[in-house]
N, C-alpha and C. Protein backbone atom coordinates (compact mmCIF):
# COMPACT_ATOMS: atom_id res chain seq x y z
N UNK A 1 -57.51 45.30 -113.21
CA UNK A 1 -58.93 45.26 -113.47
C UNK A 1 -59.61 46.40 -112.72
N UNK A 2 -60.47 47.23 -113.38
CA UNK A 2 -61.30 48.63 -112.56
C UNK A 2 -62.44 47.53 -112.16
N UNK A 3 -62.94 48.54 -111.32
CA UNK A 3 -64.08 48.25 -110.35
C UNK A 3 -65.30 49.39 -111.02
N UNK A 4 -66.44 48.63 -111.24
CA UNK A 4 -67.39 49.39 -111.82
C UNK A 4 -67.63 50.66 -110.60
N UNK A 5 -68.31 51.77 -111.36
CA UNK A 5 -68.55 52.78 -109.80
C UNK A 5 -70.07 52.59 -109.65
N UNK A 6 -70.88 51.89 -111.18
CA UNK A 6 -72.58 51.69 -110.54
C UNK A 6 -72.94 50.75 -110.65
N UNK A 7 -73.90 50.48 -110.18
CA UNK A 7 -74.77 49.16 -110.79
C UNK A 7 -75.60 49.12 -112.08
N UNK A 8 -75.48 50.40 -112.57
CA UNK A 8 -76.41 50.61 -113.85
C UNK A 8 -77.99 51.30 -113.53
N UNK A 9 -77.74 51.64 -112.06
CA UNK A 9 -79.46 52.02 -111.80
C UNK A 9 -79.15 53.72 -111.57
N UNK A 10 -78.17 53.29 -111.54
CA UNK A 10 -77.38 55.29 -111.32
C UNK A 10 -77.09 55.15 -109.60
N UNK A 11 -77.34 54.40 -108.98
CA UNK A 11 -76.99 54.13 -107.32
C UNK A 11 -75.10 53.68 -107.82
N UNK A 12 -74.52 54.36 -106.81
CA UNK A 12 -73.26 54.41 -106.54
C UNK A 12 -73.00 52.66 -105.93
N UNK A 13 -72.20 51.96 -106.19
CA UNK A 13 -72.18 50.69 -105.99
C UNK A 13 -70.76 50.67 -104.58
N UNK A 14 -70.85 49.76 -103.26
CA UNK A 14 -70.13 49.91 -102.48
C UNK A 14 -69.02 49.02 -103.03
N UNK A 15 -67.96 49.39 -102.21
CA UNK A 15 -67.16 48.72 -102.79
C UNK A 15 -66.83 47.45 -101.74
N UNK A 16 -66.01 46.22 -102.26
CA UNK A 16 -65.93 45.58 -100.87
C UNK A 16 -64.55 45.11 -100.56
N UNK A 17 -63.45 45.77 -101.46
CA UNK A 17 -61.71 46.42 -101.54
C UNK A 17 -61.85 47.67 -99.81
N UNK A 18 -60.91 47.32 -99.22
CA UNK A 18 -60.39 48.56 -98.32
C UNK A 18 -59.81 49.39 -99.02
N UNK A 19 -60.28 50.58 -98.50
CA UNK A 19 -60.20 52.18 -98.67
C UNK A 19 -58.49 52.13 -98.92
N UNK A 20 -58.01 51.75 -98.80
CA UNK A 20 -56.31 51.72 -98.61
C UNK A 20 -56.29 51.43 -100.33
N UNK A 21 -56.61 50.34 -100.50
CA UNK A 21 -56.17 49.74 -101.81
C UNK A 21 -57.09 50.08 -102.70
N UNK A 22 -58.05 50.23 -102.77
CA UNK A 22 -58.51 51.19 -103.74
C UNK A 22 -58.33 52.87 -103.99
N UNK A 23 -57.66 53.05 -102.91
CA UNK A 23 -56.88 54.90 -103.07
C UNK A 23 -55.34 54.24 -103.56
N UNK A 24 -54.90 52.94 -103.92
CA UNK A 24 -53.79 52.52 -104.29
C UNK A 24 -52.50 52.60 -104.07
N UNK A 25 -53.08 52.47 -102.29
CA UNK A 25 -51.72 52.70 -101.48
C UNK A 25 -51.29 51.24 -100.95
N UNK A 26 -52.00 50.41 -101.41
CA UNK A 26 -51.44 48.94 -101.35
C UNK A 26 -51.84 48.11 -102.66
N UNK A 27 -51.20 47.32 -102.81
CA UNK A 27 -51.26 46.21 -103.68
C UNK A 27 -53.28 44.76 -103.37
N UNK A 28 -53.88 44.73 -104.29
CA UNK A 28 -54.83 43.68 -103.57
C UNK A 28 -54.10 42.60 -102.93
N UNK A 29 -54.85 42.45 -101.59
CA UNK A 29 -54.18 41.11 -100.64
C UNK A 29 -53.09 41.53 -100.16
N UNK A 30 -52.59 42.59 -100.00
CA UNK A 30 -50.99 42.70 -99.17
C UNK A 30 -51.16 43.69 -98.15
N UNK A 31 -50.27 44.04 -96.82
CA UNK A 31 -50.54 44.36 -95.87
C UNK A 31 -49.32 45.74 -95.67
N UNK A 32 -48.93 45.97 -97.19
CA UNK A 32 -47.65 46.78 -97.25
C UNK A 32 -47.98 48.13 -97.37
N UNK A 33 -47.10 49.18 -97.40
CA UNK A 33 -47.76 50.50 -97.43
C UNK A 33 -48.22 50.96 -96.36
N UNK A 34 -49.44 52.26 -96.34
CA UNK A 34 -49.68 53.45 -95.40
C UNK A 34 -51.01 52.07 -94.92
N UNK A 35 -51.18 51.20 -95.34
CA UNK A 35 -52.67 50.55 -94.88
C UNK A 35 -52.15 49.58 -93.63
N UNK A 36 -53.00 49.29 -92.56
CA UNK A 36 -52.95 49.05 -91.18
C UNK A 36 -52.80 47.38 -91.92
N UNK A 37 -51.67 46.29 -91.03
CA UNK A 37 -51.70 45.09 -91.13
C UNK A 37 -53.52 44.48 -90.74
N UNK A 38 -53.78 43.42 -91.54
CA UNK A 38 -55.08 42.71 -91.65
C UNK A 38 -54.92 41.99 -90.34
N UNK A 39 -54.11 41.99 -89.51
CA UNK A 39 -54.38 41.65 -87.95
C UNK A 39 -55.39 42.69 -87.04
N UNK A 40 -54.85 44.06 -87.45
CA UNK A 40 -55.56 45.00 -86.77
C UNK A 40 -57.24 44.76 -86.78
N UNK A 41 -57.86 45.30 -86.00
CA UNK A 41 -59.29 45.19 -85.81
C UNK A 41 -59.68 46.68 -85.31
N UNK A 42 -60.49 46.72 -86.18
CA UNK A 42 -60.98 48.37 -86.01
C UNK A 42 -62.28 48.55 -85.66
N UNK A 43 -62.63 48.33 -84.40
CA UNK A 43 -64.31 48.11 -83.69
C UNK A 43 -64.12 49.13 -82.26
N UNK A 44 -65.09 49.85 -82.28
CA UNK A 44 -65.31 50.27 -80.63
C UNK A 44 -65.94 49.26 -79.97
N UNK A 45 -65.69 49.29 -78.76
CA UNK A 45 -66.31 48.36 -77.81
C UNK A 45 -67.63 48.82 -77.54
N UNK A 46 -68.58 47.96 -76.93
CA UNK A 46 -70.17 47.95 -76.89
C UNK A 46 -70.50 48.96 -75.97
N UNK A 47 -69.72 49.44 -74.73
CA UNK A 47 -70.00 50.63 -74.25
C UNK A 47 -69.80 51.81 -74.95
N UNK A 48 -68.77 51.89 -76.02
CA UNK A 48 -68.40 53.27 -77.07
C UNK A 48 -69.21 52.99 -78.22
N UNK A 49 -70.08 51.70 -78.38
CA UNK A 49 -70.84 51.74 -79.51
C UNK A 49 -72.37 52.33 -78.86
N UNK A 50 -72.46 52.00 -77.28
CA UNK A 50 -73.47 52.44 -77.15
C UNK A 50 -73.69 53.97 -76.73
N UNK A 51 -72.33 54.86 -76.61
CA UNK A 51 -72.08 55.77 -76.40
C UNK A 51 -72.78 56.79 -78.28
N UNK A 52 -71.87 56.01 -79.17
CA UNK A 52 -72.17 56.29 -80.46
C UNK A 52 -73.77 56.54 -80.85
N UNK A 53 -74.58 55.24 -80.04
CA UNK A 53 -76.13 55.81 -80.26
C UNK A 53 -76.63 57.06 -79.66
N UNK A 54 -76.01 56.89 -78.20
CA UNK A 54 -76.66 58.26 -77.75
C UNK A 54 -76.32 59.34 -78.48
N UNK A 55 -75.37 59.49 -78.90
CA UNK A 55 -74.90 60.44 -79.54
C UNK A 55 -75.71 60.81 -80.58
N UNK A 56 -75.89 60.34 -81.34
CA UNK A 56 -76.80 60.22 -82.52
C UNK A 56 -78.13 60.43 -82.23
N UNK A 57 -78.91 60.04 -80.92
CA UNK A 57 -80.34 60.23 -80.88
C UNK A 57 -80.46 61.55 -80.20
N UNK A 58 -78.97 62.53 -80.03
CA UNK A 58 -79.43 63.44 -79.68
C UNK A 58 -79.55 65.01 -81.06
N UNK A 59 -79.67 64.41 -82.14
CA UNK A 59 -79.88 65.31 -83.31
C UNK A 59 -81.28 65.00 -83.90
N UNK A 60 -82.05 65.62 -84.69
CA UNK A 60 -82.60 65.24 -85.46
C UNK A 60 -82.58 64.48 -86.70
N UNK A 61 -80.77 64.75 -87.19
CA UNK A 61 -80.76 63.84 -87.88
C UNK A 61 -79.01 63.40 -87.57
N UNK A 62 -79.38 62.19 -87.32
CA UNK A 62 -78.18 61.38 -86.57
C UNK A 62 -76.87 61.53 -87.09
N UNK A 63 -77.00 61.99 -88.19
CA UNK A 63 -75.23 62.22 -88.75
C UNK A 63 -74.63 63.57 -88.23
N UNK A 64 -75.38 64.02 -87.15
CA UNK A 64 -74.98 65.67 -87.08
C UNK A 64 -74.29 65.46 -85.64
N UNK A 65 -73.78 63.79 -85.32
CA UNK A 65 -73.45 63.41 -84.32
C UNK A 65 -71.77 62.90 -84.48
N UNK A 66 -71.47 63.33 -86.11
CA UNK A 66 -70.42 62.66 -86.56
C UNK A 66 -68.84 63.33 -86.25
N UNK A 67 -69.13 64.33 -85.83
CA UNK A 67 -67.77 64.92 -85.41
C UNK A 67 -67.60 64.30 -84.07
N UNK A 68 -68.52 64.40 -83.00
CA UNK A 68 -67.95 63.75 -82.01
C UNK A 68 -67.51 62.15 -81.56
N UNK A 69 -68.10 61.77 -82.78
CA UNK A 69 -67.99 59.98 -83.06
C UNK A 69 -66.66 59.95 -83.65
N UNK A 70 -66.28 61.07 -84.18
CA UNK A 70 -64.56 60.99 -84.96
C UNK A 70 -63.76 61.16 -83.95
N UNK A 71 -64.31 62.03 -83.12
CA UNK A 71 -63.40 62.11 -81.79
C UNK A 71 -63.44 61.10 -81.08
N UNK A 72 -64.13 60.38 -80.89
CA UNK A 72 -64.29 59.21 -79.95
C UNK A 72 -62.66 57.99 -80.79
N UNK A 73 -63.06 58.14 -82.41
CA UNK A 73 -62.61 57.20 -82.72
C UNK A 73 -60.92 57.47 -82.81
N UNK A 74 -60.60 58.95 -82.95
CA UNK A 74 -59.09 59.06 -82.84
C UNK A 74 -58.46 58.81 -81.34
N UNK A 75 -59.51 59.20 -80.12
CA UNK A 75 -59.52 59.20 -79.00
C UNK A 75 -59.11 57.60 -78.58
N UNK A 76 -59.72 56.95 -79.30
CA UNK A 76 -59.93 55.07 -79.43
C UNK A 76 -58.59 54.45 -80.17
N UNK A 77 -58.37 55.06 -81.30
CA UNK A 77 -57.69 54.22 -82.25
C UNK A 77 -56.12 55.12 -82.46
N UNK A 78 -56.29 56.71 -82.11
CA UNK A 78 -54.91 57.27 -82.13
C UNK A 78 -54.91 57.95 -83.03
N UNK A 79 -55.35 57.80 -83.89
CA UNK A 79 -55.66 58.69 -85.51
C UNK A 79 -56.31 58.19 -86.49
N UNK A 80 -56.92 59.24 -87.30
CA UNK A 80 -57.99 59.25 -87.93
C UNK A 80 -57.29 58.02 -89.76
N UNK A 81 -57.27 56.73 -89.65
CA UNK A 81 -56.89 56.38 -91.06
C UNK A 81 -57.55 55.93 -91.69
N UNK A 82 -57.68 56.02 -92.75
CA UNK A 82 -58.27 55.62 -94.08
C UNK A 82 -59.67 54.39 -93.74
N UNK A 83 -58.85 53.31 -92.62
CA UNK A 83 -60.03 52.16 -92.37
C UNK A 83 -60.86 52.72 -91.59
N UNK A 84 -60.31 53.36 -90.34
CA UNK A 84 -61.27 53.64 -89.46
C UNK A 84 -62.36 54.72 -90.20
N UNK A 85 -61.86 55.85 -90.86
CA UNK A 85 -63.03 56.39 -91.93
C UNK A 85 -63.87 55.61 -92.11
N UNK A 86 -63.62 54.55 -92.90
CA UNK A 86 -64.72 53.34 -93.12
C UNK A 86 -65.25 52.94 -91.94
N UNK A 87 -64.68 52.53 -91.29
CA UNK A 87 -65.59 52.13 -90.03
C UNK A 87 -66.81 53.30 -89.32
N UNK A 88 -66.20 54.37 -89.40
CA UNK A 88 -67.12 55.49 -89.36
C UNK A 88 -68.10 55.26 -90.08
N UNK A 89 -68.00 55.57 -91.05
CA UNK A 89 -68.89 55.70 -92.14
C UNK A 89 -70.43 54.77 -91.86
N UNK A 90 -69.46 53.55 -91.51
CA UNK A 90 -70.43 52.16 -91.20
C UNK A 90 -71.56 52.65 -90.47
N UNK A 91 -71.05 53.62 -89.26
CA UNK A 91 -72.00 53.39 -88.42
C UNK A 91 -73.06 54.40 -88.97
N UNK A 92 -72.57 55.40 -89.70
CA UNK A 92 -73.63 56.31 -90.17
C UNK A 92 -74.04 56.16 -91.34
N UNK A 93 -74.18 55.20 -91.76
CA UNK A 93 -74.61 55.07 -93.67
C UNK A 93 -73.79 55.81 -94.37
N UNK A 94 -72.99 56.20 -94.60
CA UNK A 94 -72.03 57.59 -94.85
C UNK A 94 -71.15 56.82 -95.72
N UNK A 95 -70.90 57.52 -97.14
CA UNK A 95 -70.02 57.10 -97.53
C UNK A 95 -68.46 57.23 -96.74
N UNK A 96 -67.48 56.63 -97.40
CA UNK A 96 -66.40 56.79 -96.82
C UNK A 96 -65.95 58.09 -97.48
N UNK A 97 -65.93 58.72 -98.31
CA UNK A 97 -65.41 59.88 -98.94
C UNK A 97 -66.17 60.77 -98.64
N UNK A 98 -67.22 60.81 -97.85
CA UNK A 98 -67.95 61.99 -96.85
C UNK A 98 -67.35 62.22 -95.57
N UNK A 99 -66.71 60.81 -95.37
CA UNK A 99 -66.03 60.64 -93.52
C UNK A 99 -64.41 61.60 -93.73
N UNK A 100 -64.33 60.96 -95.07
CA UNK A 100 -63.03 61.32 -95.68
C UNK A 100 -62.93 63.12 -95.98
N UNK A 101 -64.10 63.53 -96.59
CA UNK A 101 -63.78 64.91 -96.55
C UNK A 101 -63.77 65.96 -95.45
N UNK A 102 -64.78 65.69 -94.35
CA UNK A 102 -64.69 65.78 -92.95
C UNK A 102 -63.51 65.81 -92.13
N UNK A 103 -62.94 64.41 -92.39
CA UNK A 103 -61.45 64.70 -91.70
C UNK A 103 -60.86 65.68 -91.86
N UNK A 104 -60.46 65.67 -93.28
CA UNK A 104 -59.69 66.67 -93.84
C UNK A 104 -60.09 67.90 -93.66
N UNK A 105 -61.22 68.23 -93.89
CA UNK A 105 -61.41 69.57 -93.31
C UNK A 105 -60.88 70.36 -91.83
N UNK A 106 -61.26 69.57 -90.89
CA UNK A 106 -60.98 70.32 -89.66
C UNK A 106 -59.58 69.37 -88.80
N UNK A 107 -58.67 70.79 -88.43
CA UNK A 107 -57.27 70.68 -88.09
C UNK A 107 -57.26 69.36 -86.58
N UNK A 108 -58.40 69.14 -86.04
CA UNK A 108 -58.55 68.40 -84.70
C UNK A 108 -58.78 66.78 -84.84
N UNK A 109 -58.41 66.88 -86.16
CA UNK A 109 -58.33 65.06 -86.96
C UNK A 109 -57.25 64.91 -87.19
N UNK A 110 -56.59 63.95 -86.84
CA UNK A 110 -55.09 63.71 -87.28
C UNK A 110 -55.46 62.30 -88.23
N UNK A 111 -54.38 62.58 -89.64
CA UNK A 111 -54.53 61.74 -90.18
C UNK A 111 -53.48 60.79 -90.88
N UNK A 112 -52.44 61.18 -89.74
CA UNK A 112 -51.30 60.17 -89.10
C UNK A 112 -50.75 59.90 -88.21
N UNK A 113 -50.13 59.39 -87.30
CA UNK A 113 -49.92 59.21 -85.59
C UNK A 113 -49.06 60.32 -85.42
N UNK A 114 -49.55 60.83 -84.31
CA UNK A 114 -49.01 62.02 -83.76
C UNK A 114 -48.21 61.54 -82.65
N UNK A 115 -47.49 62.95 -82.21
CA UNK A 115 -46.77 62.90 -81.06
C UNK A 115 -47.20 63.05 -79.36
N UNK A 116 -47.17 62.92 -78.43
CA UNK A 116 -47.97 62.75 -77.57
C UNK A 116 -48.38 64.25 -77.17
N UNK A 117 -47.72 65.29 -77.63
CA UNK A 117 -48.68 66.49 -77.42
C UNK A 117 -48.39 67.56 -78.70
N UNK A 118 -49.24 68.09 -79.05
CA UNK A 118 -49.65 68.67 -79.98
C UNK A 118 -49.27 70.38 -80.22
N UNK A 119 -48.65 70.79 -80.53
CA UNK A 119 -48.88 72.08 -80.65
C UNK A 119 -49.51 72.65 -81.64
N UNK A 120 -50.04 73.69 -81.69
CA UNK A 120 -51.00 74.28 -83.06
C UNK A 120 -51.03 75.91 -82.84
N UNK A 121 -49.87 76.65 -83.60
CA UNK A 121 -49.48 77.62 -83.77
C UNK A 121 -50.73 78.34 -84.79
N UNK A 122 -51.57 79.11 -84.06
CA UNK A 122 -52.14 80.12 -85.28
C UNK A 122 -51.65 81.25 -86.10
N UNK A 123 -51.81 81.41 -87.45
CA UNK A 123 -50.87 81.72 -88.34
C UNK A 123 -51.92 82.65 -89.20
N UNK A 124 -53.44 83.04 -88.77
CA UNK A 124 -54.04 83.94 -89.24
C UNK A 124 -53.76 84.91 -88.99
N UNK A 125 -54.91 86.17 -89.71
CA UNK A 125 -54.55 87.47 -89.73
C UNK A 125 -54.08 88.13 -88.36
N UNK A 126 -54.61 88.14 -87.36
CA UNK A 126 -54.61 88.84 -86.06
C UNK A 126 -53.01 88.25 -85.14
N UNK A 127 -53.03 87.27 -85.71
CA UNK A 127 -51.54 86.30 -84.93
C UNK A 127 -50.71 86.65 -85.81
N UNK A 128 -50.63 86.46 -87.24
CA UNK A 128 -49.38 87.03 -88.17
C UNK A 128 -48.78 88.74 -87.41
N UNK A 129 -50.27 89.33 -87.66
CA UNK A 129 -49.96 90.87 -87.52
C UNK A 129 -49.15 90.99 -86.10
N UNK A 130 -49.31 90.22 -85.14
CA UNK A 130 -49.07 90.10 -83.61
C UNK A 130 -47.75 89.53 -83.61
N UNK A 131 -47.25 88.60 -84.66
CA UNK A 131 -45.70 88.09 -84.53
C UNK A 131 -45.96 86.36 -84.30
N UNK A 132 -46.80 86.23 -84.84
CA UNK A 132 -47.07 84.21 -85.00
C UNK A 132 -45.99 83.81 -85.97
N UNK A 133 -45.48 84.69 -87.18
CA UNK A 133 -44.80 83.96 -87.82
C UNK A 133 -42.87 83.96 -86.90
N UNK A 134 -42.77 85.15 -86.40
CA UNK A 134 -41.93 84.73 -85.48
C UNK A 134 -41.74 83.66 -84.48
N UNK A 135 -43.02 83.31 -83.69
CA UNK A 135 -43.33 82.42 -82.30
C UNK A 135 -43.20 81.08 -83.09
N UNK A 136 -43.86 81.06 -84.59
CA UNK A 136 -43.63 79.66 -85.09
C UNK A 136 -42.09 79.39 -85.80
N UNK A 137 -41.21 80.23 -85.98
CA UNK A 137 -40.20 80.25 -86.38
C UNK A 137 -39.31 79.90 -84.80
N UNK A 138 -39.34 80.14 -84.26
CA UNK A 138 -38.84 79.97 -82.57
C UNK A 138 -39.01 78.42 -82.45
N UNK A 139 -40.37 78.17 -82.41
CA UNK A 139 -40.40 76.48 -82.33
C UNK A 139 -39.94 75.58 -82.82
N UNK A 140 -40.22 75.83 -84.42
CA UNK A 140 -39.66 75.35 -85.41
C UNK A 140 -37.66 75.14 -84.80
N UNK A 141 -37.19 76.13 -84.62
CA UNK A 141 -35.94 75.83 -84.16
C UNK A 141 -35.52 75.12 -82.89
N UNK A 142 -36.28 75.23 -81.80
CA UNK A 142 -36.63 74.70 -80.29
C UNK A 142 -36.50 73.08 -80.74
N UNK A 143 -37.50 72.95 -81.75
CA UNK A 143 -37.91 71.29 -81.52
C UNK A 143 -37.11 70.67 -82.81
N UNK A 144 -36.44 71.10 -83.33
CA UNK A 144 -35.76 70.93 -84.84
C UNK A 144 -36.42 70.29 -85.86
N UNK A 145 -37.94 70.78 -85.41
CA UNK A 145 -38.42 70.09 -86.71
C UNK A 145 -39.88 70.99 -87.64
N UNK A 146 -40.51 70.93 -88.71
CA UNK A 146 -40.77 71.59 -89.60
C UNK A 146 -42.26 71.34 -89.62
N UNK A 147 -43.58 72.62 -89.63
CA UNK A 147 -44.71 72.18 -89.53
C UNK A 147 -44.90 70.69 -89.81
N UNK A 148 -46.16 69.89 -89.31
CA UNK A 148 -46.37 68.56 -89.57
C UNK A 148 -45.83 67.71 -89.00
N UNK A 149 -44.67 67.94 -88.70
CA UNK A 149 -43.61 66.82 -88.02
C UNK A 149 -43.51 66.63 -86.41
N UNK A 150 -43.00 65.36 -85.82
CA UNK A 150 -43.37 65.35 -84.67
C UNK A 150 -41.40 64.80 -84.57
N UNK A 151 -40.78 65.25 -83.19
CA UNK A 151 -39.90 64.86 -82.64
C UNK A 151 -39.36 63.82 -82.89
N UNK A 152 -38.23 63.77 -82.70
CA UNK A 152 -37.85 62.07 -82.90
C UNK A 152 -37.84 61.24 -81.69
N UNK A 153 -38.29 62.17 -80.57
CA UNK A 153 -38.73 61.17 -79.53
C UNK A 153 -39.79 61.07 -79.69
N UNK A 154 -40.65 61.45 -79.90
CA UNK A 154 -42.47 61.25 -79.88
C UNK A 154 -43.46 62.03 -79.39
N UNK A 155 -42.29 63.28 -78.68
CA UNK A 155 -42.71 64.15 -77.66
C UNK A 155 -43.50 65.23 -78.30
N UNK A 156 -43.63 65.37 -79.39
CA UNK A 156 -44.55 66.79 -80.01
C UNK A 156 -44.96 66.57 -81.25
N UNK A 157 -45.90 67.00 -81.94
CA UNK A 157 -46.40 67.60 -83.14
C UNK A 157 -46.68 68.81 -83.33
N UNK A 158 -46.19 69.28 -84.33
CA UNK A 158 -46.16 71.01 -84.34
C UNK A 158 -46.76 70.95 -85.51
N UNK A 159 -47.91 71.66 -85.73
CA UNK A 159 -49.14 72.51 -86.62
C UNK A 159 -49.04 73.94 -86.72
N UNK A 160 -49.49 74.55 -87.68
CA UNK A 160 -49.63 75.87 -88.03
C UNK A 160 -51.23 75.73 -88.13
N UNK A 161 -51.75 76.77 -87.48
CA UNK A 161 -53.48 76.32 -87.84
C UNK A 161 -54.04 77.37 -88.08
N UNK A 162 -55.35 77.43 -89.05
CA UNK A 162 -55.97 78.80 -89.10
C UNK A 162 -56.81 79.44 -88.01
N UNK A 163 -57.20 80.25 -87.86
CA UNK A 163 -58.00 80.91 -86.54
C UNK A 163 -58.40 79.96 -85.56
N UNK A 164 -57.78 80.12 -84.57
CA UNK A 164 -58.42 79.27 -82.81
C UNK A 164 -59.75 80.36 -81.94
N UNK A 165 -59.42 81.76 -82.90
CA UNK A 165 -60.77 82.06 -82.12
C UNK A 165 -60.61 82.93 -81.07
N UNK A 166 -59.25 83.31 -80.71
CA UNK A 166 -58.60 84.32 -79.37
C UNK A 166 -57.60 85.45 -79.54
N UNK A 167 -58.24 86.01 -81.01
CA UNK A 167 -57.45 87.13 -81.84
C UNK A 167 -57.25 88.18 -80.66
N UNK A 168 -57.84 88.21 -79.75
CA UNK A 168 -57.57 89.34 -78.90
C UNK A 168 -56.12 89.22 -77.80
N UNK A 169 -55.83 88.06 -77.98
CA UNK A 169 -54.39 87.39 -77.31
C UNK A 169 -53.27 86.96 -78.00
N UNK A 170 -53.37 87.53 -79.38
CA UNK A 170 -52.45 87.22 -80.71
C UNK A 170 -51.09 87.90 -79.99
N UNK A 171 -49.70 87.03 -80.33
CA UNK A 171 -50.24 85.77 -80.96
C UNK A 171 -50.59 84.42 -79.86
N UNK A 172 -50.96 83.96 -80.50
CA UNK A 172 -51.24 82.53 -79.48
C UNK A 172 -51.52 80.78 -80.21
N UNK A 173 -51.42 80.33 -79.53
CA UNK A 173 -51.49 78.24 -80.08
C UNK A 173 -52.61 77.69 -79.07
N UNK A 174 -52.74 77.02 -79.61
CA UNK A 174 -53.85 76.05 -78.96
C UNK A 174 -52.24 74.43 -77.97
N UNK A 175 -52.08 74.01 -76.80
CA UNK A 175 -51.12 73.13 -76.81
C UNK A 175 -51.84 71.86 -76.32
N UNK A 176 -52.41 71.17 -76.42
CA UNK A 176 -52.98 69.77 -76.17
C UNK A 176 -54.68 70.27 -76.41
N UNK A 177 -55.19 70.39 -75.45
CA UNK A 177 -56.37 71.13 -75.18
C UNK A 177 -56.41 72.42 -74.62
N UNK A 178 -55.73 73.17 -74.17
CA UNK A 178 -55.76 74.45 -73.49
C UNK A 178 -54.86 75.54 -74.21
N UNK A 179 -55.83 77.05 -74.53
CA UNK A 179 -55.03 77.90 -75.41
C UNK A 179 -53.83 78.66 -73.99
N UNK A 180 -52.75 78.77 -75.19
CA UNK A 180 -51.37 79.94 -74.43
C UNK A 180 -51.63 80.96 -75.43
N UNK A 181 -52.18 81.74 -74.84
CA UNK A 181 -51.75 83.51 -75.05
C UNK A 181 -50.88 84.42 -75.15
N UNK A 182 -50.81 85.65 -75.94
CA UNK A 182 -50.02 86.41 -75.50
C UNK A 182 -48.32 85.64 -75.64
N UNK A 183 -48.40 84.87 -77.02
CA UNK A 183 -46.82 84.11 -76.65
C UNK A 183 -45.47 85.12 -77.19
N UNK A 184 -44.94 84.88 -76.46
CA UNK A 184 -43.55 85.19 -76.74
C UNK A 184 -42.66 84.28 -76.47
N UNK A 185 -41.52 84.21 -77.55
CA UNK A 185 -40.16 83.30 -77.70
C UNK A 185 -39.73 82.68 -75.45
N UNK A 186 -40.07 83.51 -74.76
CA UNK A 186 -39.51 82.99 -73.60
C UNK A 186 -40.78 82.15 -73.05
N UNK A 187 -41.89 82.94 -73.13
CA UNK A 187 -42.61 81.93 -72.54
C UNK A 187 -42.86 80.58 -73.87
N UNK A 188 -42.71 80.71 -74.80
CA UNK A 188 -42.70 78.91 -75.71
C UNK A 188 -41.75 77.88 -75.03
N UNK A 189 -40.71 78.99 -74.39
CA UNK A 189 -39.42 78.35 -73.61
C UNK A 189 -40.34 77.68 -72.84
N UNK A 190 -41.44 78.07 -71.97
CA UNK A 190 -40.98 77.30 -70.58
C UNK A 190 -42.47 76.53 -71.30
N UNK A 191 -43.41 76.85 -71.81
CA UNK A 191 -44.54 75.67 -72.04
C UNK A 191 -44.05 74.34 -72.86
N UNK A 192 -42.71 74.60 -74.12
CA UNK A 192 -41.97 73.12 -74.75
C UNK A 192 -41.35 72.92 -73.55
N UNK A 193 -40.73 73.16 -72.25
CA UNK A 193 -40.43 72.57 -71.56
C UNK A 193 -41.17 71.69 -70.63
N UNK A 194 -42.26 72.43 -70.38
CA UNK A 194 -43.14 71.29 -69.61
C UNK A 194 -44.34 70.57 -70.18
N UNK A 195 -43.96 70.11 -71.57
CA UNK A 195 -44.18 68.78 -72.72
C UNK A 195 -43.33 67.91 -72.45
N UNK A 196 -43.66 67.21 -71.26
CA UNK A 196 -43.18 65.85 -71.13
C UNK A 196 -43.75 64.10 -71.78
C-alpha cells in the first residue's frame, strides 16, 4: 500500500512510518535491516536539549544552528542514521530529507559507525599534484583496507576527502581532529602507529 505524499491542499503530508522503512530498508513492524532495533531511544538529554536552544537563539534564524546540532548528535549517538536525521529534523521543523541532504553533503557526518579514529586523506588538486594519490595508496596497504572501510579491529576509518583547506602543505589528511602535513609514506608510518 503507498502512502499519499499530500493532503490535497498542496502541503506535503508527514509521514508517521520511520525513515528506515519508508526508504525500504525494512519491512513495516520489523526491526531487521540497516534500521536501529525499536528498543533504541534516540533523545538528547535536557542539558544537550538545552544546549540545542542556545544554539539556535544564537542565529537569526534558528536552523543556521543545524550543523552544530548534527555534531552534537553524532558526538551523542556515534553516527549520523536515518532516525536520528529525524530526530534532528524534530527539533528544527525540518524535514527529514533536508537533515538528510545536509548529512550527505559534508565529509564530517558519518553515516555509518566508524572506527575509533578517522583518517581523511585529501585527494584534491594541490594534494594529487603533491603525491596524495601515492600517501593514500600507502595507507590503503598499511591498514589493508579500501577508502570507506574501517579495520577489523575498529581501530580506523580511512576517507579520501575533497579540499581540507592546507594546499600549501600538500600532501596532507585531516587524522581525528588535527591536520598532518607535508605527508610522506614514513611519517603515515609513525602517525597509523600512534592510532591506538
Amino acid at each position: 500500500m503507498t502512502e499519499p505524499l499530500n493532503t490535497g491542499s498542496g502541503a506535503p503530508r508527514a509521514s508517521n512510518r520511520p525513515p528506515t522503512e519508508r526508504a525500504g530498508l525494512t519491512s513495516p513492524g520489523t526491526t531487521t535491516g540497516l534500521a536501529a532495533p525499536a528498543t533504541t531511544v534516540i533523545a538528547f538529554s535536557g542539558a544537550q536539549l538545552e544546549e540545542v536552544q542556545r544554539l539556535q537563539s544564537l542565529y537569526p534564524d534558528p536552523r543556521g544552528a543545524l550543523l552544530p546540532v548534527l555534531h552534537l548528535a553524532q558526538e551523542t549517538f556515534g553516527w549520523i542514521s536515518l532516525p536520528v536525521e529525524e530526530y534532528v529534523a524534530g527539533l528544527f521543523a525540518l524535514s527529514p530529507a533536508h537533515v538528510h541532504e545536509v548529512v550527505t553533503f559534508y565529509t564530517l557526518y558519518f553515516q555509518q559507525p566508524t572506527g575509533r579514529h578517522i583518517v581523511a586523506v585529501c585527494h584534491n588538486l594541490s594534494c594529487h599534484l603533491a603525491g596524495s594519490r601515492d600517501i593514500l595508496a600507502h595507507v590503503k596497504r598499511r591498514l589493508g583496507i579500501e577508502v570507506g572501510q574501517t579495520t577489523d579491529d575498529g581501530r580506523i576509518t580511512l576517507q579520501s576527502v575533497e579540499c581540507l583547506c592546507a594546499c600549501e602543505a600538500a600532501p596532507m589528511a585531516q587524522v581525528d581532529d588535527r591536520y598532518e602535513l607535508n605527508l610522506t609514506p614514513a611519517r603515515v608510518d609513525r602517525i597509523l602507529e600512534g592510532l591506538r
